[in-house]
Protein backbone atom coordinates (compact mmCIF):
# COMPACT_ATOMS: atom_id res chain seq x y z
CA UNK A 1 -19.19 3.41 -71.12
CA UNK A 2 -18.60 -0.36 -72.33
CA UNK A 3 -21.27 -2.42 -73.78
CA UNK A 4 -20.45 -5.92 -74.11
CA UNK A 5 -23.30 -7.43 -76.84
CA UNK A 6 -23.74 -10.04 -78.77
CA UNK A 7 -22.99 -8.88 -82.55
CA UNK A 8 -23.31 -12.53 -84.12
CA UNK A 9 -26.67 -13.67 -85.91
CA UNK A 10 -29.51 -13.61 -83.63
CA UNK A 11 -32.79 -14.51 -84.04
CA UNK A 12 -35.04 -11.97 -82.95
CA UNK A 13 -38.72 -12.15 -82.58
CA UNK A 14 -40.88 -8.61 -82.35
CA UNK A 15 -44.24 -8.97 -80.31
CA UNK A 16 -45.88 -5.27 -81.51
CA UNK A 17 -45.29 -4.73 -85.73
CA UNK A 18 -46.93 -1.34 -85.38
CA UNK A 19 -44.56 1.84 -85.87
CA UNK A 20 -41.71 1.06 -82.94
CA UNK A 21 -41.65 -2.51 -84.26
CA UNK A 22 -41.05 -1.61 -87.89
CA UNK A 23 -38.18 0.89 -86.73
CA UNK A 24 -36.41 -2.40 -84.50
CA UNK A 25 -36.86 -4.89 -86.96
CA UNK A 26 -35.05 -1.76 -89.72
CA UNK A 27 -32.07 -1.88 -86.85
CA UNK A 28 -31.62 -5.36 -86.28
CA UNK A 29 -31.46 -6.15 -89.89
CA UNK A 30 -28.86 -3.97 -90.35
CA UNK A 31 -26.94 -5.06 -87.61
CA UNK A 32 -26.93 -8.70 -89.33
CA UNK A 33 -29.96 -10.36 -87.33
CA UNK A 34 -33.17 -12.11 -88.27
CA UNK A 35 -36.22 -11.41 -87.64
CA UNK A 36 -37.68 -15.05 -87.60
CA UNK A 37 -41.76 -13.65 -86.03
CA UNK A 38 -43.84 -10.76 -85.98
CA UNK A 39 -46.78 -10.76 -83.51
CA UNK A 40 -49.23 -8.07 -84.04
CA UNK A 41 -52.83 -7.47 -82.76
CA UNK A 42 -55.49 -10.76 -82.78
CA UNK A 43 -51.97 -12.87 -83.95
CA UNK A 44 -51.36 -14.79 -80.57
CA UNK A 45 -51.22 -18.10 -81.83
CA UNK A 46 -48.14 -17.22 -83.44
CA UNK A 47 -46.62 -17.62 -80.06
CA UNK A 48 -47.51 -21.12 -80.66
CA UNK A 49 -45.28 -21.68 -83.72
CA UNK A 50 -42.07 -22.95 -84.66
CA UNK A 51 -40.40 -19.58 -85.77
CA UNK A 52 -41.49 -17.87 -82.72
CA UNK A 53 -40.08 -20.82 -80.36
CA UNK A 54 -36.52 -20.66 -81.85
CA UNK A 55 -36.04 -17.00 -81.29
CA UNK A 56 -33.10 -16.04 -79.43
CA UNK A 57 -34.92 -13.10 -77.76
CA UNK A 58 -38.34 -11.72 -78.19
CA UNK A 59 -38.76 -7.73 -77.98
CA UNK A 60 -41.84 -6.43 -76.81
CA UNK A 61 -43.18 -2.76 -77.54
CA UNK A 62 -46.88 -3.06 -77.16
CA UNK A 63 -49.62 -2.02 -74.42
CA UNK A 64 -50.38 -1.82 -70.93
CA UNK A 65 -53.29 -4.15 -71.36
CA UNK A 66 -51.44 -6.96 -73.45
CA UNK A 67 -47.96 -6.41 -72.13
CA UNK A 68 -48.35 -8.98 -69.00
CA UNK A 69 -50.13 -11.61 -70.67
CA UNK A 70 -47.06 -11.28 -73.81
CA UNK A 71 -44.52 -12.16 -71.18
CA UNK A 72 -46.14 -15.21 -70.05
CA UNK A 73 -46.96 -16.68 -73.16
CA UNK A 74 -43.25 -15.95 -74.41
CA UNK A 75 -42.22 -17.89 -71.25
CA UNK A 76 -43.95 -20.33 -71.50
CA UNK A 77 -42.38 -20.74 -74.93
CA UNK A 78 -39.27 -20.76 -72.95
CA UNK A 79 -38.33 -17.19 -75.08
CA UNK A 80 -36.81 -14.71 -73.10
CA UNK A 81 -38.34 -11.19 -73.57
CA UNK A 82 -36.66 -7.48 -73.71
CA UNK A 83 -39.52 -5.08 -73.05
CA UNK A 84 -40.31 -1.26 -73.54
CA UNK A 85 -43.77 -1.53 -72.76
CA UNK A 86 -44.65 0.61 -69.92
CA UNK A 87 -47.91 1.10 -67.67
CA UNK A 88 -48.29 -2.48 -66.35
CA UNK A 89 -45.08 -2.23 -63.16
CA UNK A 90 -47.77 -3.47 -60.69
CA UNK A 91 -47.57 -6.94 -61.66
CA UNK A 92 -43.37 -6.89 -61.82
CA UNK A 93 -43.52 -9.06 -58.71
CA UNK A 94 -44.43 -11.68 -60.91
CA UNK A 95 -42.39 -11.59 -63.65
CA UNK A 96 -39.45 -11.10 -60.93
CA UNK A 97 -40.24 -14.52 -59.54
CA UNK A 98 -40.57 -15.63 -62.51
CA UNK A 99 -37.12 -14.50 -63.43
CA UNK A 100 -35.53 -15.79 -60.16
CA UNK A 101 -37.31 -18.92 -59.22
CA UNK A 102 -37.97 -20.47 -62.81
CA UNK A 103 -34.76 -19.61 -64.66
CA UNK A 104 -36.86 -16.99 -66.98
CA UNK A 105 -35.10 -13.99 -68.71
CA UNK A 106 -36.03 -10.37 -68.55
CA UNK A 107 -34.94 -7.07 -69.85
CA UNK A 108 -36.95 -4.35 -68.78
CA UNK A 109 -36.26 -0.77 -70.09
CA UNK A 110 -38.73 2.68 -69.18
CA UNK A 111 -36.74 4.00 -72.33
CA UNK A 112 -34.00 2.05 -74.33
CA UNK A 113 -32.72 5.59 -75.84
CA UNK A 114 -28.60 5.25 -75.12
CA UNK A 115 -29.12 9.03 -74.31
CA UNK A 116 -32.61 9.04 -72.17
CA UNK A 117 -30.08 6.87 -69.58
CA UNK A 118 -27.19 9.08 -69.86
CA UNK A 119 -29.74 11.84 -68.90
CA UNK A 120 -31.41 9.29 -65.68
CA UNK A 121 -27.23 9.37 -64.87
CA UNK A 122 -27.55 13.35 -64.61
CA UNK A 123 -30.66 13.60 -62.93
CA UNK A 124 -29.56 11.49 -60.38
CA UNK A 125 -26.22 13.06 -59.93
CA UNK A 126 -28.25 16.38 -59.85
CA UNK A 127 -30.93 15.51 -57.24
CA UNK A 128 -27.84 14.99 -54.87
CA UNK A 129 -26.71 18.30 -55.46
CA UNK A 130 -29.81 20.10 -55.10
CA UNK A 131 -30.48 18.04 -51.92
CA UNK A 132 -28.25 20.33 -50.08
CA UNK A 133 -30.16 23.70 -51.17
CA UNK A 134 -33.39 23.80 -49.96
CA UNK A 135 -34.54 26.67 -51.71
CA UNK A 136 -34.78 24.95 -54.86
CA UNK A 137 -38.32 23.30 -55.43
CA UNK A 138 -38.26 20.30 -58.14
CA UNK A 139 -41.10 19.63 -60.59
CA UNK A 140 -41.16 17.71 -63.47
CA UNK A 141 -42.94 18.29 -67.35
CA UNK A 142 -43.37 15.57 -70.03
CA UNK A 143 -44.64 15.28 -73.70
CA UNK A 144 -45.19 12.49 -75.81
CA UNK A 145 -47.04 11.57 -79.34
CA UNK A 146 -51.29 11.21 -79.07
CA UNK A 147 -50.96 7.78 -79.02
CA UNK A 148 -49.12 7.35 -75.68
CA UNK A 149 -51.73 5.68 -73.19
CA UNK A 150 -50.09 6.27 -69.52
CA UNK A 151 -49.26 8.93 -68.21
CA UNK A 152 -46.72 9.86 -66.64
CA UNK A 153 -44.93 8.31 -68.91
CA UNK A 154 -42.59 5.24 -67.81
CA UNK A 155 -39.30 7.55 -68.38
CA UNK A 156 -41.02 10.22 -66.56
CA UNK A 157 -41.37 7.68 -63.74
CA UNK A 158 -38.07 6.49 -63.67
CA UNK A 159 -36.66 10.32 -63.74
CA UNK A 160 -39.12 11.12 -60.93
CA UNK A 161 -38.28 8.22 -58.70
CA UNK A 162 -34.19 9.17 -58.92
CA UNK A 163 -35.28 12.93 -57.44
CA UNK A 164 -37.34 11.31 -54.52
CA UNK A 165 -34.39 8.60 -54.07
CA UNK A 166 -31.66 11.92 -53.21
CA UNK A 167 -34.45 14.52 -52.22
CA UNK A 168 -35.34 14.39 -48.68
CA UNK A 169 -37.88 17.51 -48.44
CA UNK A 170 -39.96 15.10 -51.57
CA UNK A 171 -41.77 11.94 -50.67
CA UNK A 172 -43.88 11.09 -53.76
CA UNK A 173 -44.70 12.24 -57.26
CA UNK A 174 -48.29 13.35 -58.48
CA UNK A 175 -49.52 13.94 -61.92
CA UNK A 176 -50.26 17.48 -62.50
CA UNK A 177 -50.13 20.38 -59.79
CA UNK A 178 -49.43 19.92 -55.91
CA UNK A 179 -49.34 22.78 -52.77
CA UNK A 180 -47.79 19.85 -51.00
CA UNK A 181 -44.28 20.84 -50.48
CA UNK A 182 -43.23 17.30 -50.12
CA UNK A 183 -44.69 16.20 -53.62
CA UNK A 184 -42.96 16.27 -57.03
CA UNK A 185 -45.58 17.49 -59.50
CA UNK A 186 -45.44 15.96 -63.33
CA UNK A 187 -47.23 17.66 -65.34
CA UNK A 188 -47.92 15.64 -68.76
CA UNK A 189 -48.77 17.22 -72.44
CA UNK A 190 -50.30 14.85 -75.80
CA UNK A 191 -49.37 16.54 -78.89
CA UNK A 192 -49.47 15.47 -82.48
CA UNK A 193 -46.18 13.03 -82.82
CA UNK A 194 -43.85 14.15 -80.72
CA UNK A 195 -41.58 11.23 -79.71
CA UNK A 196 -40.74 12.15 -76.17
CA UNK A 197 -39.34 15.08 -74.80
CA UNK A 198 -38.95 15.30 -70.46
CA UNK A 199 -37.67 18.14 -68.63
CA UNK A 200 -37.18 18.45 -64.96
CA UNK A 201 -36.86 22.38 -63.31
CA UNK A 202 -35.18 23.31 -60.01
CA UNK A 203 -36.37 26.95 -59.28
CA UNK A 204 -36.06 29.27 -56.41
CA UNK A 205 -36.86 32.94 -56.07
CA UNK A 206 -33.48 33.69 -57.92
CA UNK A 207 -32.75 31.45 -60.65
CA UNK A 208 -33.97 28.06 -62.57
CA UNK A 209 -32.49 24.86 -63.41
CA UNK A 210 -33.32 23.14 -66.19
CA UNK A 211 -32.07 19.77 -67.77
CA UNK A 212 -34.24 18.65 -70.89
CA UNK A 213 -33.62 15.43 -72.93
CA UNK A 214 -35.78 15.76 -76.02
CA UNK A 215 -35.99 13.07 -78.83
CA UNK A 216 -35.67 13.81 -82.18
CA UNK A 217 -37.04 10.29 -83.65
CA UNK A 218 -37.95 6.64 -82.60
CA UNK A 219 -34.62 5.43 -84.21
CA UNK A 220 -32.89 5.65 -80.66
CA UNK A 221 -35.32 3.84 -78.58
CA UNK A 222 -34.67 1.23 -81.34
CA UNK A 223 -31.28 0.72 -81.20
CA UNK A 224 -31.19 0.82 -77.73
CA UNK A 225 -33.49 -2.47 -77.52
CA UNK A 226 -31.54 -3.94 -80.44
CA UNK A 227 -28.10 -3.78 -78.33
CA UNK A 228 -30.66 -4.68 -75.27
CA UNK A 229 -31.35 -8.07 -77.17
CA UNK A 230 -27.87 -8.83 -78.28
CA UNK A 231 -26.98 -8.11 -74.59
CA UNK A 232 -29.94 -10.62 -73.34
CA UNK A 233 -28.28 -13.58 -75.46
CA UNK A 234 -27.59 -16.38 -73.29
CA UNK A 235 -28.49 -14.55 -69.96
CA UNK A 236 -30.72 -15.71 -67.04
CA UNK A 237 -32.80 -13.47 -64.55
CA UNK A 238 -33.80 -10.07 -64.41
CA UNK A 239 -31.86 -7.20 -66.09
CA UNK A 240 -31.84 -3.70 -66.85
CA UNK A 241 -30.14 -0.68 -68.76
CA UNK A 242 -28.10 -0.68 -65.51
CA UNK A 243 -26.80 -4.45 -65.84
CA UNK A 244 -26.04 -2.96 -69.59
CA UNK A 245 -24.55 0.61 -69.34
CA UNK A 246 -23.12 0.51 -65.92
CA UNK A 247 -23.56 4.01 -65.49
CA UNK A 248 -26.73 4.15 -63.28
């Protein structure tokens, strides 16, 4: 696995200072960047100022509600954005034409965590496998921290959307239970602070299958968008962990 980033001094701007931002700005100091503007709630004129308009790259970790309005206002800043925010996909048509027909740059991520998209690599790899036995039924479980607004989570999403890509006998995922045999239940817990922790089960009358990726603090999902960033440097269009890793 290669990634090719940018290590020289960047400047970064962080729209979202709350606990994710704190942990990227941590990162990308260390890794000899500067963080030139911090956007937090009620502070959107600061996409209006000087510091914010000579960022290199602006990452975004805030909410569904905000996240849309965030990209356009960094574009129109002419700033591009690397994003973790999930819960707002319906409008990606937009910021996809923005990407394509107005030269704007875009990194979107469900989960930056290096090892979250190792583990989308396996569960893709798996759901061909298990294609060709039938007498395995798929569901899916996911737990994150109280604060988490969507559910299914974005990385829940993602996992569920590689098993319907390479399962036939599933057309769609639901939240929570399902007698349909061609739905993928997720079933979704809120406790306390737990960071993230999916698991997706394969079980038939004899056996189960289970592959879990469980995350033990917020420092990988920061990294992850730090080498996203430094990746982003000097790129146009729309691009992914896939564009990055090359392993997906």
């Amino acid at each position: 696995m290669l990634i090719h980033t940018n290590r020289k001094n960047m400047k970064i701007a962080l729209i979202g200072y709350g606990k994710m931002g704190h942990e990227i700005e941590k990162i990308a100091l260390e890794r000899g960047h500067e963080v030139v503007c911090t956007i937090d709630m009620n502070e959107e004129e600061k996409f209006n100022s000087p510091a914010f308009r000579s960022a290199d790259v602006a990452i975004e970790f805030t909410s569904p509600a905000s996240a849309l309005q965030n990209y356009r206002r960094a574009f129109a800043a002419d700033v591009p954005v690397v994003s973790g925010t999930t819960g707002w996909l319906e409008h990606l048509p937009e910021i996809r034409e923005a990407c394509d027909k107005e030269g704007k740059t875009f990194f979107y991520a469900s989960n930056f965590s290096l090892g979250v998209n190792i583990f989308f690599a396996l569960n893709n790899h798996l759901a061909k496998i298990m294609n060709q036995f039938p007498g395995y039924d798929v569901r899916m479980e996911e737990t994150h921290h109280m604060h988490k607004l969507d559910a299914p989570s974005g990385t829940a999403i993602t996992l569920a959307e590689g098993i319907l890509a390479h399962i036939g006998r599933k057309d769609k995922w639901v939240l929570d239970k399902t007698d349909k045999v061609d739905e993928l239940p997720i079933k979704t817990f809120r406790e306390g602070e737990v960071p993230g922790i999916h698991t997706v089960i394969y079980e038939s009358e004899a056996d189960s299958i289970r592959i879990t990726h469980d995350a033990k603090n917020r420092k990988g999902f920061a990294l992850g968008a730090v080498l996203a960033a430094e990746f982003t440097k000097g790129k146009k269009g729309f691009l992914g962990m896939s564009d990055m890793l090359g392993i997906l």
